[in-house]
C-alpha atoms as a PDB file:
ATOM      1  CA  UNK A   1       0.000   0.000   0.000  1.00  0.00           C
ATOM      2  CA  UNK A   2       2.644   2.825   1.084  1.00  0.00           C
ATOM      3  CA  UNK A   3       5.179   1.528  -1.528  1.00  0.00           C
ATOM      4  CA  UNK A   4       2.568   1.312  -4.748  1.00  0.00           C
ATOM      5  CA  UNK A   5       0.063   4.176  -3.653  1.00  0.00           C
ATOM      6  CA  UNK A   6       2.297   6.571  -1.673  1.00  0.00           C
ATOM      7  CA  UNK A   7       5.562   6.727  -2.049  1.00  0.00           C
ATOM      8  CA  UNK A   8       4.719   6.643  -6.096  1.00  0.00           C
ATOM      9  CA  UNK A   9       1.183   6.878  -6.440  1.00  0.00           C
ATOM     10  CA  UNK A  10      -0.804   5.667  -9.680  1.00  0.00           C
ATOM     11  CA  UNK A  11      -3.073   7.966  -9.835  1.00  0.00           C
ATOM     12  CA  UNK A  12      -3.053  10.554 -12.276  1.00  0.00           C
ATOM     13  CA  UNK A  13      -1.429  13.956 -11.105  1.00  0.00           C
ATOM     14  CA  UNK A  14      -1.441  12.348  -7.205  1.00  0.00           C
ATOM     15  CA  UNK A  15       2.315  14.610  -6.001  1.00  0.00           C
ATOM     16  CA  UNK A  16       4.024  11.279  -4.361  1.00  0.00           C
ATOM     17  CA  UNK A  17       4.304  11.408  -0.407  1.00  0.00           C
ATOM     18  CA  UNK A  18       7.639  12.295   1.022  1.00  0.00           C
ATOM     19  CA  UNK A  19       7.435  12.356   4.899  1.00  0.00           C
ATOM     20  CA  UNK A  20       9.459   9.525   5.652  1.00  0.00           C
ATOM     21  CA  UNK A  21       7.256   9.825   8.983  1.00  0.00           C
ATOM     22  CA  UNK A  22       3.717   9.941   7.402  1.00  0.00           C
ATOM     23  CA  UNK A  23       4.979   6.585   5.636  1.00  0.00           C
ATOM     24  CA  UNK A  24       5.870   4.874   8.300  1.00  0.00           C
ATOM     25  CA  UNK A  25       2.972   5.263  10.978  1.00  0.00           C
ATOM     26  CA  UNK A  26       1.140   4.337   7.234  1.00  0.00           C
ATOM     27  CA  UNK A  27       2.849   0.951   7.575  1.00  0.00           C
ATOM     28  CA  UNK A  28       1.886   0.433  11.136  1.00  0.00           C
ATOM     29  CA  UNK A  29      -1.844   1.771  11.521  1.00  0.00           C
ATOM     30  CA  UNK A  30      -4.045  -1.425  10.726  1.00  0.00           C
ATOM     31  CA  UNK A  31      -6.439   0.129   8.413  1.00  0.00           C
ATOM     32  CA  UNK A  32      -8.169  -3.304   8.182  1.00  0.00           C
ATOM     33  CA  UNK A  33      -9.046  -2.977  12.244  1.00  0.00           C
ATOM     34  CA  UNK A  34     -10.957   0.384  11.068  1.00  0.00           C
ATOM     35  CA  UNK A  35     -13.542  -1.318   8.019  1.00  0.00           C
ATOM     36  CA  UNK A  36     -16.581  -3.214   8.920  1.00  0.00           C
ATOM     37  CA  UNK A  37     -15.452  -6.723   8.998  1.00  0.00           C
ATOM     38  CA  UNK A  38     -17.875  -6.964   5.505  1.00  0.00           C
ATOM     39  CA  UNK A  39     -14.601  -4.509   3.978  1.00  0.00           C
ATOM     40  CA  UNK A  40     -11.875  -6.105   5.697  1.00  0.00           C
ATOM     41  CA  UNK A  41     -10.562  -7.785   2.311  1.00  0.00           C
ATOM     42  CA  UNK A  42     -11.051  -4.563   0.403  1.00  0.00           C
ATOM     43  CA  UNK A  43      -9.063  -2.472   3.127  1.00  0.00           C
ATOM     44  CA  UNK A  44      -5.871  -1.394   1.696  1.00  0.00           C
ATOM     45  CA  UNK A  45      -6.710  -1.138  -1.497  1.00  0.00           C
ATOM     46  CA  UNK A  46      -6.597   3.002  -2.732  1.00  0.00           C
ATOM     47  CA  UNK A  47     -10.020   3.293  -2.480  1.00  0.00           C
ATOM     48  CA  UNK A  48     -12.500   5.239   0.322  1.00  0.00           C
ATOM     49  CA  UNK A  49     -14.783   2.768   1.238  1.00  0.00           C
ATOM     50  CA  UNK A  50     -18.023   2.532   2.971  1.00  0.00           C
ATOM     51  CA  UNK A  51     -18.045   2.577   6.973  1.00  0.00           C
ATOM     52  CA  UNK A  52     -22.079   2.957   7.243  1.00  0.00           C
ATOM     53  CA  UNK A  53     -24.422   5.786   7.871  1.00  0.00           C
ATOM     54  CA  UNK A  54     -23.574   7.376   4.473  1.00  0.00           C
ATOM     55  CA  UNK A  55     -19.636   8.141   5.480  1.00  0.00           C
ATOM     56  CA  UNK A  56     -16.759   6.753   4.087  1.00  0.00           C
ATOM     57  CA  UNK A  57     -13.019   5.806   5.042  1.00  0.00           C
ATOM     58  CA  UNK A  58     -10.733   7.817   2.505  1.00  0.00           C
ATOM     59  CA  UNK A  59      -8.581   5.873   0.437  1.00  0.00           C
ATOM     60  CA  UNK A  60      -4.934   5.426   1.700  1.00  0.00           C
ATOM     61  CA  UNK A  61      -3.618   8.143  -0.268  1.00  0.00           C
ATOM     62  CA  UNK A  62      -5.738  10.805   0.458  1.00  0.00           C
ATOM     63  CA  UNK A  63      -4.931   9.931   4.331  1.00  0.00           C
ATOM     64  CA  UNK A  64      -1.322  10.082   3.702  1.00  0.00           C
ATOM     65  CA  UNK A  65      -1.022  12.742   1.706  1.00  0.00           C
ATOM     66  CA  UNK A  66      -3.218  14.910   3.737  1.00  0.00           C
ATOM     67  CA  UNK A  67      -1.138  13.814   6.945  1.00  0.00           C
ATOM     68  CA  UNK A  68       1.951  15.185   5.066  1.00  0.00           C
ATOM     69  CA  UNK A  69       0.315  18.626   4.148  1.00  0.00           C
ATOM     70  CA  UNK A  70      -0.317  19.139   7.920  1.00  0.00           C
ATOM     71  CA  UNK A  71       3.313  19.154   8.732  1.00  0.00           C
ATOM     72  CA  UNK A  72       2.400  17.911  12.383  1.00  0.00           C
ATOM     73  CA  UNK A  73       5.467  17.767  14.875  1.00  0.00           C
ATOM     74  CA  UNK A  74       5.573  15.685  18.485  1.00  0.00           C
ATOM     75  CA  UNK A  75       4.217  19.078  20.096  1.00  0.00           C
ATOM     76  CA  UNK A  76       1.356  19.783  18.252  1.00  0.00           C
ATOM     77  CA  UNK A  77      -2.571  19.811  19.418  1.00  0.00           C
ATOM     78  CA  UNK A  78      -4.069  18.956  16.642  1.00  0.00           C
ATOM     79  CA  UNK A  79      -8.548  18.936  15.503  1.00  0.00           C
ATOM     80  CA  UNK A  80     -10.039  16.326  13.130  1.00  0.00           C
ATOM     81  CA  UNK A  81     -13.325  17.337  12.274  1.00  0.00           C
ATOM     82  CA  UNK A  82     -15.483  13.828  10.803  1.00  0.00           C
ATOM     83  CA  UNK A  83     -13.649  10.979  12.806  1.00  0.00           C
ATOM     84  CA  UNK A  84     -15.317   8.453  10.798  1.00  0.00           C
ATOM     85  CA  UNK A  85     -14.085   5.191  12.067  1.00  0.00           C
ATOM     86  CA  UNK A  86     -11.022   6.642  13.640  1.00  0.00           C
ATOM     87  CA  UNK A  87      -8.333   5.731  11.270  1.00  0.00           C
ATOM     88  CA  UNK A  88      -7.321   9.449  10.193  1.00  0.00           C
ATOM     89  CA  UNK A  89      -6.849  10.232  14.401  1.00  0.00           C
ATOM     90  CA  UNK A  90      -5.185   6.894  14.518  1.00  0.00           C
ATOM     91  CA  UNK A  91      -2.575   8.080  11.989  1.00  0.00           C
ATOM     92  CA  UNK A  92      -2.017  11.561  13.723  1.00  0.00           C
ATOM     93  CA  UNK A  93      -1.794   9.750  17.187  1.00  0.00           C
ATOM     94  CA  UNK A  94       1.850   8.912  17.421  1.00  0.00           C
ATOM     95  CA  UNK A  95       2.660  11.737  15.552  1.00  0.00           C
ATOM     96  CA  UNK A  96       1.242  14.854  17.749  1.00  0.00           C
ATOM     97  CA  UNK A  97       1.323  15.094  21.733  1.00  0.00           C
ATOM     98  CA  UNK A  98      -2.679  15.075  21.878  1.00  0.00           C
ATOM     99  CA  UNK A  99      -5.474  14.232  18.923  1.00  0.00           C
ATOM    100  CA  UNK A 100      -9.189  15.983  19.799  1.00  0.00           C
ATOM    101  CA  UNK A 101     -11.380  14.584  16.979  1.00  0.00           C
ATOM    102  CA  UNK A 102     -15.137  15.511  16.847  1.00  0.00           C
ATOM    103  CA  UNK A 103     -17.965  12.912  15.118  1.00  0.00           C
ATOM    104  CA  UNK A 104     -21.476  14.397  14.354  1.00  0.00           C
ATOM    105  CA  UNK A 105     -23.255  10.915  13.905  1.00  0.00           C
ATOM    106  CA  UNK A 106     -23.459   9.881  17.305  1.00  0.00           C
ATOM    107  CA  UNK A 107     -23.127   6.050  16.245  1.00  0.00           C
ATOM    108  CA  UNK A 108     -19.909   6.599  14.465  1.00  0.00           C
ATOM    109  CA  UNK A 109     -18.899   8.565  17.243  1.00  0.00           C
ATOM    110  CA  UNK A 110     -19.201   5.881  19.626  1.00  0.00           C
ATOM    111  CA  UNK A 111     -17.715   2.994  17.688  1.00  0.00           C
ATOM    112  CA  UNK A 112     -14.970   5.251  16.632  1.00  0.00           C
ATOM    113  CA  UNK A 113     -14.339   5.995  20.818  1.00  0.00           C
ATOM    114  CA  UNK A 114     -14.004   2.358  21.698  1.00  0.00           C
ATOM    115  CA  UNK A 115     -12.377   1.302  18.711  1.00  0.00           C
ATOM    116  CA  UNK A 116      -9.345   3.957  19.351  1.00  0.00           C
ATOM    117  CA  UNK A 117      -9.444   2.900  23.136  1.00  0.00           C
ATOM    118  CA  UNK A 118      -9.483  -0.855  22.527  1.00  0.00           C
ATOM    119  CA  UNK A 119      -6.541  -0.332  20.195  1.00  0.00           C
ATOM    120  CA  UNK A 120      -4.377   1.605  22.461  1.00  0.00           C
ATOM    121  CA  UNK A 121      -4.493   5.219  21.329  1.00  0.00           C
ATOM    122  CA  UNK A 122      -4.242   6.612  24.469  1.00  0.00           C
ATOM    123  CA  UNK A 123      -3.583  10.337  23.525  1.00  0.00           C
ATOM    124  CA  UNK A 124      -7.031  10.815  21.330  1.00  0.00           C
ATOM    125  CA  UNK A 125     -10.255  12.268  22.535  1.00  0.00           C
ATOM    126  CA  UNK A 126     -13.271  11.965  20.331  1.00  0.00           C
ATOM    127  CA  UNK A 127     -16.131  14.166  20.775  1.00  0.00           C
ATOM    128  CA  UNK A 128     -19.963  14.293  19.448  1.00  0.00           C
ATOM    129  CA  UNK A 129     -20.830  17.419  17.903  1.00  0.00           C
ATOM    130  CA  UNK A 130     -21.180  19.783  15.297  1.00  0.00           C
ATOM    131  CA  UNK A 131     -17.615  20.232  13.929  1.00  0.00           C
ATOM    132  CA  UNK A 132     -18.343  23.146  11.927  1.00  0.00           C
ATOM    133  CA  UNK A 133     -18.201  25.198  15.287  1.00  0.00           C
ATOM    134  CA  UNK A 134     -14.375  23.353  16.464  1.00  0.00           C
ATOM    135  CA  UNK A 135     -13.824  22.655  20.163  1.00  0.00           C
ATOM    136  CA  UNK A 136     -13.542  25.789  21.746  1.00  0.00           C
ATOM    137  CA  UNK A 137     -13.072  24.166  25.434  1.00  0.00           C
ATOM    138  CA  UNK A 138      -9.788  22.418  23.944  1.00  0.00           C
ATOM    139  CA  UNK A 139      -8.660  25.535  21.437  1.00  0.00           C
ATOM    140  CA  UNK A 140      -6.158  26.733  20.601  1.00  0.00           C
ATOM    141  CA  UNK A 141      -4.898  24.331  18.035  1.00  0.00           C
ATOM    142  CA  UNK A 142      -1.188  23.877  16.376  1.00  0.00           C
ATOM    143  CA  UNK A 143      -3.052  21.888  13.616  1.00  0.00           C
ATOM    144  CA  UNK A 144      -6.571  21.179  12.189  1.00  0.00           C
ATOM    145  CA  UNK A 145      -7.870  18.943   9.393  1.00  0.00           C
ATOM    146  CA  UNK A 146     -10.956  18.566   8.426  1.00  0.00           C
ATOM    147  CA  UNK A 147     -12.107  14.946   6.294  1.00  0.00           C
ATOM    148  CA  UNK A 148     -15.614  15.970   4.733  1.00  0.00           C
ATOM    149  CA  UNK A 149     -15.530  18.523   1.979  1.00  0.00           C
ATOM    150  CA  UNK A 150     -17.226  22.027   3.461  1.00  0.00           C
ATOM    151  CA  UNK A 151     -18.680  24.829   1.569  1.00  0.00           C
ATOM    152  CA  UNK A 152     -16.512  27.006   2.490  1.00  0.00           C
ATOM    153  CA  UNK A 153     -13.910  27.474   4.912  1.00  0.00           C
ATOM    154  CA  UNK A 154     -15.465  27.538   8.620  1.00  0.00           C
ATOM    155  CA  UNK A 155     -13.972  30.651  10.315  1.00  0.00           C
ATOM    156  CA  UNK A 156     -14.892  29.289  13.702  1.00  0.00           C
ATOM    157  CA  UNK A 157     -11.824  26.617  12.562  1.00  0.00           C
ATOM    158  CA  UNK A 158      -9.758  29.016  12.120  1.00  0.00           C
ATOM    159  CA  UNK A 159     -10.268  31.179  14.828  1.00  0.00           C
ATOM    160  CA  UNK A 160      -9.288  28.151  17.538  1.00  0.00           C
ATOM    161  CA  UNK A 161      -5.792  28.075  15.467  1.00  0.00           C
ATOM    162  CA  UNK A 162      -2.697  29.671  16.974  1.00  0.00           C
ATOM    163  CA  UNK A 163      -1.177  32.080  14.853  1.00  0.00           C
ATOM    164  CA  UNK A 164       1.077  30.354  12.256  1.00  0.00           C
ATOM    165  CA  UNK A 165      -1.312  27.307  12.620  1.00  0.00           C
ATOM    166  CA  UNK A 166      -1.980  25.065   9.546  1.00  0.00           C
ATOM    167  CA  UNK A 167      -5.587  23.800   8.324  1.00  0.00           C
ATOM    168  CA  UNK A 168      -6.188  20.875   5.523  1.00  0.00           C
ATOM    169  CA  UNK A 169      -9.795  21.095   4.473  1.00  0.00           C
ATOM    170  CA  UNK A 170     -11.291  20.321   0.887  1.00  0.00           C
ATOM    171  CA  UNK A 171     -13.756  23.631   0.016  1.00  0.00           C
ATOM    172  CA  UNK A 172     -16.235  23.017  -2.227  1.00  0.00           C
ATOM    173  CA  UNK A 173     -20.012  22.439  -3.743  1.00  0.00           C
ATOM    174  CA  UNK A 174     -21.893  19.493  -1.907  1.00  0.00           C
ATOM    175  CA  UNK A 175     -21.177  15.698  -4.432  1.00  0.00           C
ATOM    176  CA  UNK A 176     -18.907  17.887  -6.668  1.00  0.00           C
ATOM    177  CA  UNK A 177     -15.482  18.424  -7.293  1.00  0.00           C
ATOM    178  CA  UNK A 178     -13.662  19.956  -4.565  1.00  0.00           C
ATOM    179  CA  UNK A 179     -10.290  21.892  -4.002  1.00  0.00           C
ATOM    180  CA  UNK A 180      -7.636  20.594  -1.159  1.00  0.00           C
ATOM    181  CA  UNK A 181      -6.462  23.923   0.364  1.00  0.00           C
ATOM    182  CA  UNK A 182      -4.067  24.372   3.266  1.00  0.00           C
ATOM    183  CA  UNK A 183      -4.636  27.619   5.449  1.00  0.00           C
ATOM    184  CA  UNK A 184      -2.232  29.295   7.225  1.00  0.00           C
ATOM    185  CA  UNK A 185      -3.642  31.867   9.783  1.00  0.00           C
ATOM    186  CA  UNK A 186      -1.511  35.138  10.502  1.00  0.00           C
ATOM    187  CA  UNK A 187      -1.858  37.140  13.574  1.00  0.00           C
ATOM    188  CA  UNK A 188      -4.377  39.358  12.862  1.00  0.00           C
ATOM    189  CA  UNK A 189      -7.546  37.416  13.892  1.00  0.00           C
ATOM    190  CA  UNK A 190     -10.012  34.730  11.814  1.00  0.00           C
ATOM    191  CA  UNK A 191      -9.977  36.648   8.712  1.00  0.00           C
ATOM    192  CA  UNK A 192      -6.270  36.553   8.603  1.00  0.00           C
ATOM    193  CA  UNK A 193      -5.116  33.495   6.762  1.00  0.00           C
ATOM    194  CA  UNK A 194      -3.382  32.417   3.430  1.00  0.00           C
ATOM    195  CA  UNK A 195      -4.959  30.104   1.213  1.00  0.00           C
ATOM    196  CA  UNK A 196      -2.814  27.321  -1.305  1.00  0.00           C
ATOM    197  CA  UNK A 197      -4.889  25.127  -3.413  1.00  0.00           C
ATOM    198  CA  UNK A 198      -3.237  21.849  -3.653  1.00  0.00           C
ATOM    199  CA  UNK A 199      -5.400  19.604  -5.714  1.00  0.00           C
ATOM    200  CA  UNK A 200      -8.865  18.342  -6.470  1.00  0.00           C
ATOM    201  CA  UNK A 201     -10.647  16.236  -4.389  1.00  0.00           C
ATOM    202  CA  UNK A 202     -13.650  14.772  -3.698  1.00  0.00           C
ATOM    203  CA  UNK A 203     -15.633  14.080  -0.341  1.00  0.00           C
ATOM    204  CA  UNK A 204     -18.542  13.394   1.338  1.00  0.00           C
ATOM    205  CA  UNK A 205     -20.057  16.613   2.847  1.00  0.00           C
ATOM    206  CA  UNK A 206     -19.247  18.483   5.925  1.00  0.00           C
ATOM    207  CA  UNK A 207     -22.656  17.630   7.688  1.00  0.00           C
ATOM    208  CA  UNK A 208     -24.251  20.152  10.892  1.00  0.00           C
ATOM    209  CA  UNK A 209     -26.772  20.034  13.276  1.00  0.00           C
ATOM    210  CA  UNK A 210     -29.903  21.138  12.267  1.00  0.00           C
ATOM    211  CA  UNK A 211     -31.477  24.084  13.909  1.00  0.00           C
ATOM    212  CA  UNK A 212     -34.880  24.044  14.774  1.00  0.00           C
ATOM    213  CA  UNK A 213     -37.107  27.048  13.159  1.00  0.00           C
END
């Protein structure tokens, strides 16, 4: 998996992963341990597949090479926003000091919780909530990425990042094509942040609470 769809990827314009780091804590995170036991088979192939409740796993790649653009060191506090089955927090785990990931779907939520306890990641937190609005109680972050595509990029992220702080988040319409972007937030407040555009993408969307009229 890290050799074929990595470290020289096969799909078309995919930039190869680099971090000698990402790749190895690819090698050792059982992705198959994060699949319904239906997917187990199907696990490391470079595909998202289906975890239930409409969500997905990414494929391999997409894990890696969004690991990579959030340049996480040992320090770092670092935000997922859609834990999914817990395999993206998994990765981060033994490279940050603390993981706080947040799970709307209160199912997934729960699984995800055990599963990451069970397995010995002892340094993650997983909350249920909307994670549109962050984790204010935990903020500020070094790092944040985001694994649903949004519709555009939630200031209340970027607000809980320190200054210099990196976000990965794919911006874009709802079941359309979407844009990877990595923010960088200056020093002047939410509003202050750069914006690169790293590649096209496509994911599941960003889903919040609803609101009651």
């Amino acid at each position: 998996m890290v050799r074929e769809q990595m470290a020289a990827p096969r799909w078309s314009g995919a930039p190869p992963v680099r971090d000698s780091r990402v790749l190895e804590v690819m090698r050792r995170t059982p992705r198959h341990l994060f699949v319904p036991a239906a997917q187990m088979s199907s696990a490391y192939e470079d595909r998202p597949l289906s975890i239930g409740h409409g969500q997905t796993i990414s494929q391999p790649y997409m894990v890696a090479k969004m690991t990579e653009l959030l340049e996480t060191r040992k320090e770092h506090r670092v935000l997922e926003i859609g834990t999914g089955s817990g395999y993206q927090a998994a990765v981060l785990s033994p490279l940050a000091a603390e993981v706080y990931t947040i799970e709307i779907l209160e199912p997934l939520g729960r699984e995800a919780r055990d599963r990451l306890r069970a397995l010995g990641y002892k340094n993650v937190e997983v909350r249920i909530g909307d994670g549109y609005l962050g984790w204010p109680e935990k903020a500020p972050f070094d790092r944040i990425i985001v694994t649903a595509g949004a519709a555009e990029i939630p200031l209340p992220l970027v607000e809980q990042l320190v200054p210099g702080g990196r976000m990965v988040i794919p911006v874009g319409p709802h079941w359309q094509t979407q844009i990877l972007k990595v923010i960088t937030k200056g020093s002047r407040g939410p509003h202050d942040f750069r914006v690169e555009d790293v590649m096209p993408v496509a994911f599941v969307p960003l889903v919040r609470e609803k609101k009651d009229n």
